[in-house]
PDB file of N, CA and C in Angstrom:
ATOM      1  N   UNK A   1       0.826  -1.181   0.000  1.00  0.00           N
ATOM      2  CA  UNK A   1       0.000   0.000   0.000  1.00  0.00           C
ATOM      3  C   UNK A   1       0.877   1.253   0.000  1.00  0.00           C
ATOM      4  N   UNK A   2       2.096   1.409   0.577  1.00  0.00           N
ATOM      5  CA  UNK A   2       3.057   2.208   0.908  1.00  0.00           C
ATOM      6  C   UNK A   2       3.145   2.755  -0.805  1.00  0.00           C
ATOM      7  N   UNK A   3       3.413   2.009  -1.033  1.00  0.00           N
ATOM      8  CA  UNK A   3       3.823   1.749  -2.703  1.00  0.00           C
ATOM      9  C   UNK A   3       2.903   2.492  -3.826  1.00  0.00           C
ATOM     10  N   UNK A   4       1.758   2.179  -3.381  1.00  0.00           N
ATOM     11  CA  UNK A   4       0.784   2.534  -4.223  1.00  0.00           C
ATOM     12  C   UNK A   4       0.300   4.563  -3.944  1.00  0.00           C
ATOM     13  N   UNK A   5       0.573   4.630  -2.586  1.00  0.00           N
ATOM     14  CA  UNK A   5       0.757   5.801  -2.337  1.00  0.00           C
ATOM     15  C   UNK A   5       1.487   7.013  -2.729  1.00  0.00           C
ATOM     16  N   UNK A   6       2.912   6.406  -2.660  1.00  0.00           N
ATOM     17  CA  UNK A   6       3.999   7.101  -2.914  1.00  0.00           C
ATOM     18  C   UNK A   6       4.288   6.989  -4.180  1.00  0.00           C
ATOM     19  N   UNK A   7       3.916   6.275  -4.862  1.00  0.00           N
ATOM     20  CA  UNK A   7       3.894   6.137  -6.508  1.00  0.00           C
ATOM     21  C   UNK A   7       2.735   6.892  -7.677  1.00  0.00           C
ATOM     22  N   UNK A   8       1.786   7.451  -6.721  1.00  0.00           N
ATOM     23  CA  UNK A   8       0.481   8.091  -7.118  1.00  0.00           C
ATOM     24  C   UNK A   8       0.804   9.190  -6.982  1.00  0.00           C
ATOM     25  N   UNK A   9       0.581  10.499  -8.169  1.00  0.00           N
ATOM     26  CA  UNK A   9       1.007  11.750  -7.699  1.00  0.00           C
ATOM     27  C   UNK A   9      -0.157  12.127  -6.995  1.00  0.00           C
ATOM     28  N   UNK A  10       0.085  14.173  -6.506  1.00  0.00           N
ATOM     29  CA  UNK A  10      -0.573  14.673  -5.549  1.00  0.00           C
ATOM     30  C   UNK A  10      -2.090  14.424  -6.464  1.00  0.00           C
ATOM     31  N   UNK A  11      -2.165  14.960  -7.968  1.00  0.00           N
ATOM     32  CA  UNK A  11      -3.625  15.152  -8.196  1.00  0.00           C
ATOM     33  C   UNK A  11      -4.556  13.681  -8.294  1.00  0.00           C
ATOM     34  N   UNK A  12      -3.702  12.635  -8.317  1.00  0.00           N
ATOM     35  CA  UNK A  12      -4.622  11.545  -8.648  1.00  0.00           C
ATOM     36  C   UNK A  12      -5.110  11.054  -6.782  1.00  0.00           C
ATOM     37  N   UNK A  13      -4.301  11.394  -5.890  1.00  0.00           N
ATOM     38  CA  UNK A  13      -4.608  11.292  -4.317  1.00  0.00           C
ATOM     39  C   UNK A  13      -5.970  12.591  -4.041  1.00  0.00           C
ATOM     40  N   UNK A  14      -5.988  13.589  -4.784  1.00  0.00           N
ATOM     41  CA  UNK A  14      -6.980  14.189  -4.547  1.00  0.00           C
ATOM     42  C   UNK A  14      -6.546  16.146  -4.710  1.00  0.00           C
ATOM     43  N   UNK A  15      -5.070  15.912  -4.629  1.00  0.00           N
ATOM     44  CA  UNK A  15      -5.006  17.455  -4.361  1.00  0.00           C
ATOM     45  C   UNK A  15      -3.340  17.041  -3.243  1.00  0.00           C
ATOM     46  N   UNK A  16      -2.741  18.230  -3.699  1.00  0.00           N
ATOM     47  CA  UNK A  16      -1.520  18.236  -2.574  1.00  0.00           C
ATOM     48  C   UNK A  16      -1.706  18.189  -0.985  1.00  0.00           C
ATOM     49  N   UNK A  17      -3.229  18.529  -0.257  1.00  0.00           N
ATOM     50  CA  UNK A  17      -3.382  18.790   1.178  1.00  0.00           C
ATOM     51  C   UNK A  17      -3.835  17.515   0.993  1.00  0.00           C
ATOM     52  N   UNK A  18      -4.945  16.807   0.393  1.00  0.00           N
ATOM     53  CA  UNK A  18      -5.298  15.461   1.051  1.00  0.00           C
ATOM     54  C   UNK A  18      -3.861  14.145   0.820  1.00  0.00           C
ATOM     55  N   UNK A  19      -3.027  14.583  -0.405  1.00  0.00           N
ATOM     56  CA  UNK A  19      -1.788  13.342  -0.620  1.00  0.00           C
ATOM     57  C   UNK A  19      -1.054  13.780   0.673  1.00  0.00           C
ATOM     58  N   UNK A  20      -0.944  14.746   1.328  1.00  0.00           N
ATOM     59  CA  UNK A  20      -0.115  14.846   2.334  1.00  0.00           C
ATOM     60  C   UNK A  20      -0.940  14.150   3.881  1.00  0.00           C
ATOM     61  N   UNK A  21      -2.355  14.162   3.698  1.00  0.00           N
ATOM     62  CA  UNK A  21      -3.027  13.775   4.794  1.00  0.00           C
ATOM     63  C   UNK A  21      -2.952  12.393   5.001  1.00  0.00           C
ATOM     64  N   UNK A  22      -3.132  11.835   3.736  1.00  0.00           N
ATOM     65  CA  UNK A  22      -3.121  10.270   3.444  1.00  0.00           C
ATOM     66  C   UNK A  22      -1.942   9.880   3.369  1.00  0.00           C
ATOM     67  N   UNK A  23      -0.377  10.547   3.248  1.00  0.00           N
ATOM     68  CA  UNK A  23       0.679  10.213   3.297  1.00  0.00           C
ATOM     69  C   UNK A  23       1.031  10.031   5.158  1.00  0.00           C
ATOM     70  N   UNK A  24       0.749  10.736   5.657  1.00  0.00           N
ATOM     71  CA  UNK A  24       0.818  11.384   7.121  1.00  0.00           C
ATOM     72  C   UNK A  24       0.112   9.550   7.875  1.00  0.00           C
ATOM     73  N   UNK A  25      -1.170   9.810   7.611  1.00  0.00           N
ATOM     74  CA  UNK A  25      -1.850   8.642   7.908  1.00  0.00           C
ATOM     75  C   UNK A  25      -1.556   7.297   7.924  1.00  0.00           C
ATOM     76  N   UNK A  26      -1.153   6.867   6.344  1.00  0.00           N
ATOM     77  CA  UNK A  26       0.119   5.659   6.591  1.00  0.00           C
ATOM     78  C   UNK A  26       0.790   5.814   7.245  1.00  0.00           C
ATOM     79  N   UNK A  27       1.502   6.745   7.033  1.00  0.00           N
ATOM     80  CA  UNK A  27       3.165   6.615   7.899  1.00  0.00           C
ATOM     81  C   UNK A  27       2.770   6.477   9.413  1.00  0.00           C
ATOM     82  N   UNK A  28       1.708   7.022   9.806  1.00  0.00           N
ATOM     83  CA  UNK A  28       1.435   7.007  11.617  1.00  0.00           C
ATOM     84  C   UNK A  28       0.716   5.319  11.715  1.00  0.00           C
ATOM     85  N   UNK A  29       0.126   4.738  10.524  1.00  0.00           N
ATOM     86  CA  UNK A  29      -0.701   3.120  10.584  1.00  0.00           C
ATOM     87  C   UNK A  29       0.956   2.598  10.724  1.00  0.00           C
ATOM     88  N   UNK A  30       1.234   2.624   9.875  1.00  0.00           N
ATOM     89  CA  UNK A  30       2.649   2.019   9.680  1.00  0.00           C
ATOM     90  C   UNK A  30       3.456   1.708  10.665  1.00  0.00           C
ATOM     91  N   UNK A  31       4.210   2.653  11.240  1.00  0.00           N
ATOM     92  CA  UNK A  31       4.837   3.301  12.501  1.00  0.00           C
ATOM     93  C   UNK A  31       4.063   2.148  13.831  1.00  0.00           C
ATOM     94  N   UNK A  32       2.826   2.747  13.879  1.00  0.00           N
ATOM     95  CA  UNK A  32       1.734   1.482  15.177  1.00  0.00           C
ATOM     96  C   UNK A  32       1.988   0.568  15.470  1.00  0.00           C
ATOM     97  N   UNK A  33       2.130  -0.125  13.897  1.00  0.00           N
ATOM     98  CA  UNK A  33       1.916  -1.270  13.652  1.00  0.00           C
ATOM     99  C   UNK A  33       3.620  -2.339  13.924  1.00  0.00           C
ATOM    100  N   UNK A  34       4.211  -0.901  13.419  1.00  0.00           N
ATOM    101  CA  UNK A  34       5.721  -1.923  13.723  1.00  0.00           C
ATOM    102  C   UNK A  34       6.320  -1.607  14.886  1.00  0.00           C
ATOM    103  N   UNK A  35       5.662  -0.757  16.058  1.00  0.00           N
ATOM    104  CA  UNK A  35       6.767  -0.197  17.197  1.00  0.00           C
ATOM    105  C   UNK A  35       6.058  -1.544  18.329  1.00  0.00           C
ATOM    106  N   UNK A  36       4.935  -2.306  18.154  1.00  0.00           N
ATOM    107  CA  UNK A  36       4.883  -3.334  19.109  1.00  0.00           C
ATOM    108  C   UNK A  36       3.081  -4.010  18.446  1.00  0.00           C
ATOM    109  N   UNK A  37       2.770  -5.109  19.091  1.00  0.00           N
ATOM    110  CA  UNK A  37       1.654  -5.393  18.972  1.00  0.00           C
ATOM    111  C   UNK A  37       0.459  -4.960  20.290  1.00  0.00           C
ATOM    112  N   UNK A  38       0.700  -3.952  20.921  1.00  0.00           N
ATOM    113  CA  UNK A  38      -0.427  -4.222  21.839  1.00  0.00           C
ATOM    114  C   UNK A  38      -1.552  -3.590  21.487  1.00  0.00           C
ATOM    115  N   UNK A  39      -2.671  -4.133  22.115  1.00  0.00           N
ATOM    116  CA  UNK A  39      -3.825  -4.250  21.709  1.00  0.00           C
ATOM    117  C   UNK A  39      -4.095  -2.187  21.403  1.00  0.00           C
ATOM    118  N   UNK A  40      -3.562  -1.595  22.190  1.00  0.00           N
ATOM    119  CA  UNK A  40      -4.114  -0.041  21.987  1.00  0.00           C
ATOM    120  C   UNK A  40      -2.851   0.473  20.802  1.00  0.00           C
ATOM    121  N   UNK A  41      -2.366   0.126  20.505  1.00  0.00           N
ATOM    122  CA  UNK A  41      -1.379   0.730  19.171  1.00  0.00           C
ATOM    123  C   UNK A  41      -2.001   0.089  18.130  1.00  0.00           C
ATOM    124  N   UNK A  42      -2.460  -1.096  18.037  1.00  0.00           N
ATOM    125  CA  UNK A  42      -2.918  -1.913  16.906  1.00  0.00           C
ATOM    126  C   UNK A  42      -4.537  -1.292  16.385  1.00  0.00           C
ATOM    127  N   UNK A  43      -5.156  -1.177  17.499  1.00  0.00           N
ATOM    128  CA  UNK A  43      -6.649   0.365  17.478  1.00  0.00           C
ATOM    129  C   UNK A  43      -6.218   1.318  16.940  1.00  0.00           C
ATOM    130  N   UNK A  44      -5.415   2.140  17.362  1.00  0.00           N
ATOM    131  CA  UNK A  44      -4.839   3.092  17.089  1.00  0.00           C
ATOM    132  C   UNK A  44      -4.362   3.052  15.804  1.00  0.00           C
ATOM    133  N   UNK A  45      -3.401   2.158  14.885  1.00  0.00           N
ATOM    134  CA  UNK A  45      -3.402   1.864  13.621  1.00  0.00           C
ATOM    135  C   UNK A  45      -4.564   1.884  12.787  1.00  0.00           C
ATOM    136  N   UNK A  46      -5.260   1.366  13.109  1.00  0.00           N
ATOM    137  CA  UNK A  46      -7.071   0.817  12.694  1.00  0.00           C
ATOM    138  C   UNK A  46      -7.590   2.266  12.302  1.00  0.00           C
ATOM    139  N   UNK A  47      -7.611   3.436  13.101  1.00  0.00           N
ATOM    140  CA  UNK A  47      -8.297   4.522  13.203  1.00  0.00           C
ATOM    141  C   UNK A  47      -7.636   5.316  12.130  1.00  0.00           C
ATOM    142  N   UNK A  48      -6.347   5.358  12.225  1.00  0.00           N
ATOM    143  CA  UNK A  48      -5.835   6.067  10.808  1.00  0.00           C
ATOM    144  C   UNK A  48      -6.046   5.245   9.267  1.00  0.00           C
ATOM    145  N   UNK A  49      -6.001   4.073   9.384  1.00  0.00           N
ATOM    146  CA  UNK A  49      -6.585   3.304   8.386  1.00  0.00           C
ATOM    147  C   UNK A  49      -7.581   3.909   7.619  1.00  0.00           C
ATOM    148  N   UNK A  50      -8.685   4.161   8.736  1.00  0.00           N
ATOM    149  CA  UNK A  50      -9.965   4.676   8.873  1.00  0.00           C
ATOM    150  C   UNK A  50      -9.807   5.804   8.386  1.00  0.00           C
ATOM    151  N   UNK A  51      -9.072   7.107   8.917  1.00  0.00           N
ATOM    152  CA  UNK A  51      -9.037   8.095   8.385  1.00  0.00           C
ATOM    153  C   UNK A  51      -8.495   8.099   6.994  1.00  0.00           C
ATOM    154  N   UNK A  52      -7.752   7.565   6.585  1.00  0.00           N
ATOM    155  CA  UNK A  52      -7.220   7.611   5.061  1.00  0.00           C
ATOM    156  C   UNK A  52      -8.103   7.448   4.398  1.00  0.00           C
ATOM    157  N   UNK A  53      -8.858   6.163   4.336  1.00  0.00           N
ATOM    158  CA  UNK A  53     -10.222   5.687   3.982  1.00  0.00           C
ATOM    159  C   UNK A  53     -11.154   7.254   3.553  1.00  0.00           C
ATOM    160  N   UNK A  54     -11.159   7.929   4.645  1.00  0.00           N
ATOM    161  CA  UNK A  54     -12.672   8.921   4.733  1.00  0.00           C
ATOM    162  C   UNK A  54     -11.820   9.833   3.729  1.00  0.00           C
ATOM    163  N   UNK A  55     -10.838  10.085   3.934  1.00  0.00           N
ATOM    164  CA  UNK A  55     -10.231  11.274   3.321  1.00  0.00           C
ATOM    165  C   UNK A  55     -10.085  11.244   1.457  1.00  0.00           C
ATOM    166  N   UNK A  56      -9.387   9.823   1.109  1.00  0.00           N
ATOM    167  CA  UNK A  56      -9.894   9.252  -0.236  1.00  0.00           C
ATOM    168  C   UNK A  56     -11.277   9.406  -0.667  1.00  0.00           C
ATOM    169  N   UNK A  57     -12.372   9.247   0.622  1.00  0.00           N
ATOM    170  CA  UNK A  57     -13.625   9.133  -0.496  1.00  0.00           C
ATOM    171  C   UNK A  57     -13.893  10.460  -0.499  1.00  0.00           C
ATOM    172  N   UNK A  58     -13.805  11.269   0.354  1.00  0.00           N
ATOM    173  CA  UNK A  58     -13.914  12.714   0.835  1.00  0.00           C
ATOM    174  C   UNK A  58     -13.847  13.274  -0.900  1.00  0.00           C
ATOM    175  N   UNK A  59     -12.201  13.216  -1.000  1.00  0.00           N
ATOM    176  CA  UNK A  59     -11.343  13.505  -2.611  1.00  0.00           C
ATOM    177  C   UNK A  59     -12.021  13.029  -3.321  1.00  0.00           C
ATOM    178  N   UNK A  60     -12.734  11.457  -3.778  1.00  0.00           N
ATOM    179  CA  UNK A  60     -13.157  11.026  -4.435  1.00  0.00           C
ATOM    180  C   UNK A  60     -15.163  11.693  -4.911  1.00  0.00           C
ATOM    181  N   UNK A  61     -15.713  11.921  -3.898  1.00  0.00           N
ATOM    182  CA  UNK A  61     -16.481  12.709  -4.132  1.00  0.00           C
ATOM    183  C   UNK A  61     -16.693  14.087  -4.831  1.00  0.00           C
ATOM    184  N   UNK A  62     -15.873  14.776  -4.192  1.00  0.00           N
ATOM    185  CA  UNK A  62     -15.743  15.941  -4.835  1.00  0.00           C
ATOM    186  C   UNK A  62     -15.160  15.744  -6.267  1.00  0.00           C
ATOM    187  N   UNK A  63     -14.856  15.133  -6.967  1.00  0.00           N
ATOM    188  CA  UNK A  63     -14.085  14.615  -8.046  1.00  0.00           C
ATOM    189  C   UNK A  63     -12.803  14.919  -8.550  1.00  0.00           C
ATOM    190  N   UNK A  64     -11.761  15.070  -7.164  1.00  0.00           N
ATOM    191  CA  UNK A  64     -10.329  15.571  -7.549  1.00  0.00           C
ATOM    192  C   UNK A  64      -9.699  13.917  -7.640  1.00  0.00           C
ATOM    193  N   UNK A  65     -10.121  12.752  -6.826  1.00  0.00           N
ATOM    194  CA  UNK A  65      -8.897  11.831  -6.889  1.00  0.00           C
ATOM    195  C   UNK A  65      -9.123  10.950  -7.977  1.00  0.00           C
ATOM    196  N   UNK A  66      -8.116  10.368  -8.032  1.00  0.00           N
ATOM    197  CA  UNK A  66      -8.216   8.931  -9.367  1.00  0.00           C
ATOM    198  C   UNK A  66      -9.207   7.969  -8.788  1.00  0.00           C
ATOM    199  N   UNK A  67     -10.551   7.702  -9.675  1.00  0.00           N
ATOM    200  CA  UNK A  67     -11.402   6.581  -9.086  1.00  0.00           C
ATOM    201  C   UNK A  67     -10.803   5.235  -8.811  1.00  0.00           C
ATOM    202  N   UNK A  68     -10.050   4.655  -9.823  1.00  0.00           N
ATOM    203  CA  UNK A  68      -9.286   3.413  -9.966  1.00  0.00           C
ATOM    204  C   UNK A  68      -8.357   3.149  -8.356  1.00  0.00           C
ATOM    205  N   UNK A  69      -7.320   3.923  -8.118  1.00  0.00           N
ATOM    206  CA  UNK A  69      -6.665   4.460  -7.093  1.00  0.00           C
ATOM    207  C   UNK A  69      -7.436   4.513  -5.781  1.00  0.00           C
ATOM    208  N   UNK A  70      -8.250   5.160  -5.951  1.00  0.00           N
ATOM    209  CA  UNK A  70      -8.723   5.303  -4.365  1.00  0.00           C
ATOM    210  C   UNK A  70      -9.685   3.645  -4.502  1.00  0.00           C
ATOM    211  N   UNK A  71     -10.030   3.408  -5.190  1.00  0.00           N
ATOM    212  CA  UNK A  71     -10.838   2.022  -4.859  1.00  0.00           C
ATOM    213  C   UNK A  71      -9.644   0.688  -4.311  1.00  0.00           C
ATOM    214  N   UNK A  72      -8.823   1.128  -5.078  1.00  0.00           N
ATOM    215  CA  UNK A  72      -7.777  -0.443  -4.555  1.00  0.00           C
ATOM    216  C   UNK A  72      -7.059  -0.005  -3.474  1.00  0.00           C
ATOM    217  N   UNK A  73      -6.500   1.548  -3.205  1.00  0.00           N
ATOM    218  CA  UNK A  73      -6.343   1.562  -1.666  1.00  0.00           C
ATOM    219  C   UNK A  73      -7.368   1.068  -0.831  1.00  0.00           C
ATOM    220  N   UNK A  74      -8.799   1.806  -0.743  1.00  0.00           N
ATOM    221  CA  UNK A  74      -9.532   1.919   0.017  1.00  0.00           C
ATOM    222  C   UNK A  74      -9.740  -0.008   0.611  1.00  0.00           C
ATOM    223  N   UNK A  75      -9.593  -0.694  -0.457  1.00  0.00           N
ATOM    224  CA  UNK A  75     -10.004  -2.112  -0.631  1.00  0.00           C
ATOM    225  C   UNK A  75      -8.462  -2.639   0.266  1.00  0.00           C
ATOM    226  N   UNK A  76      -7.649  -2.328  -0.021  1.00  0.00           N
ATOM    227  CA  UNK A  76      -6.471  -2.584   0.883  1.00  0.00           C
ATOM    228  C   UNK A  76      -6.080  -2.024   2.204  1.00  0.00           C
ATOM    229  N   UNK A  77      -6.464  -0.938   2.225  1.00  0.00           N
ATOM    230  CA  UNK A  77      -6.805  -0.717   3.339  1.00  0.00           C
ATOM    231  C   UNK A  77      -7.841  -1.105   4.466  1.00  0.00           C
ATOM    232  N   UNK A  78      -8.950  -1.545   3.861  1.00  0.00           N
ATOM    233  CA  UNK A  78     -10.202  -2.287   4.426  1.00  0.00           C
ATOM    234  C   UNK A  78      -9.428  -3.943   4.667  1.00  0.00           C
ATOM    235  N   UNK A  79      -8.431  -4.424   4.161  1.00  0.00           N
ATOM    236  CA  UNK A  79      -8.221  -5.646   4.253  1.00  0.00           C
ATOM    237  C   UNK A  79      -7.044  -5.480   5.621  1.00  0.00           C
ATOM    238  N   UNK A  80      -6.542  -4.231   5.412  1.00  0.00           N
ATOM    239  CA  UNK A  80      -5.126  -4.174   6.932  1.00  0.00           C
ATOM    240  C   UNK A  80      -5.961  -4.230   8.119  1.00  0.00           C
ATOM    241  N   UNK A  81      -7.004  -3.427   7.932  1.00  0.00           N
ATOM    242  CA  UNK A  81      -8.113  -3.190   9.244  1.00  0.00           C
ATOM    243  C   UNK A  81      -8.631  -3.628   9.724  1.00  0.00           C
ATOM    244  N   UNK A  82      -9.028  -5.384   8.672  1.00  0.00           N
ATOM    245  CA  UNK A  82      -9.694  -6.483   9.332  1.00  0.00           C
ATOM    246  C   UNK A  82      -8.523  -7.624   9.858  1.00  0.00           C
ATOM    247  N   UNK A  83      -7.581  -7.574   9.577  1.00  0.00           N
ATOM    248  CA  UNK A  83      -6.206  -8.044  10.076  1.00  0.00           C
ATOM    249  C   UNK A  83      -6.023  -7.797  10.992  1.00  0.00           C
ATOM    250  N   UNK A  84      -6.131  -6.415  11.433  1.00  0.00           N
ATOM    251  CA  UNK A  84      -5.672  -5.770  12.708  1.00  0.00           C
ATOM    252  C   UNK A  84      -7.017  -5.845  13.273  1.00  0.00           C
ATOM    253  N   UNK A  85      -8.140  -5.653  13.219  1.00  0.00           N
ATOM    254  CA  UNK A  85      -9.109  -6.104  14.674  1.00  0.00           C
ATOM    255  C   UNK A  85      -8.900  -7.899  14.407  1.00  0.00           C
ATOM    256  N   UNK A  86      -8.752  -8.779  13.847  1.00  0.00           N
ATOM    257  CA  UNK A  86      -8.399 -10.045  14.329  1.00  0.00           C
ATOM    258  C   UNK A  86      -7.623 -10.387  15.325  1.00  0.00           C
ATOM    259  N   UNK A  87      -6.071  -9.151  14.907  1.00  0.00           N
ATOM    260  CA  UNK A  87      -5.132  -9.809  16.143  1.00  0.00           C
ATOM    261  C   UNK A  87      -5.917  -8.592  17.183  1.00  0.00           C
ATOM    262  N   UNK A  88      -6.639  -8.165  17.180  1.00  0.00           N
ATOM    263  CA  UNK A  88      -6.842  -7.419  18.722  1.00  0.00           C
ATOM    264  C   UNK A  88      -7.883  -7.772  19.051  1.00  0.00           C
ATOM    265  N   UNK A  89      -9.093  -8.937  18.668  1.00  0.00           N
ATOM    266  CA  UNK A  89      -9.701  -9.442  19.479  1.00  0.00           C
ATOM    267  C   UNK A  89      -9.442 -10.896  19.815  1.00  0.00           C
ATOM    268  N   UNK A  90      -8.096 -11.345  19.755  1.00  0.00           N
ATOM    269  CA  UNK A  90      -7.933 -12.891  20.342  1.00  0.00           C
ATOM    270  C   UNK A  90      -7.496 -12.489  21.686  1.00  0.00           C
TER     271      UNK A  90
END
């Protein structure tokens, strides 16, 4: 997903303020996810997930982002999020 981010310019993310919001957002899911597993960092990952999510469709509504783009993040991102409430409800 990192990949798909940083490889997408600002206008197909939506605009230079939302590629920086959604850049920001990974990097803080990211970061969560690798400084330990406990159950409140792994939430905490989840929620920026979440926010990237809103912020793509946000862009995607208004009709600045790439439709293609924000659907296979959004879809990959929906797949990290159900990963991560798995390991935080065993």
């Amino acid at each position: 997903m990192n990949e798909l981010v940083l490889g997408a310019s600002q206008d197909d993310l939506g605009g230079r303020k939302i590629a920086r919001q959604v850049t920001k957002a990974l990097d803080k899911a990211t970061t969560l996810v690798q400084e330990g597993a406990s159950s409140r960092k792994l939430k905490n990952a989840q929620k920026k997930l979440r926010l990237l999510v809103t912020k793509l469709n946000n862009a995607l509504i208004k009709g600045n982002a790439d439709t293609q783009l924000v659907n296979e993040l959004s879809e990959l991102a929906t797949e990290a999020q159900n990963e991560l409430n798995a390991l935080t409800t065993k």
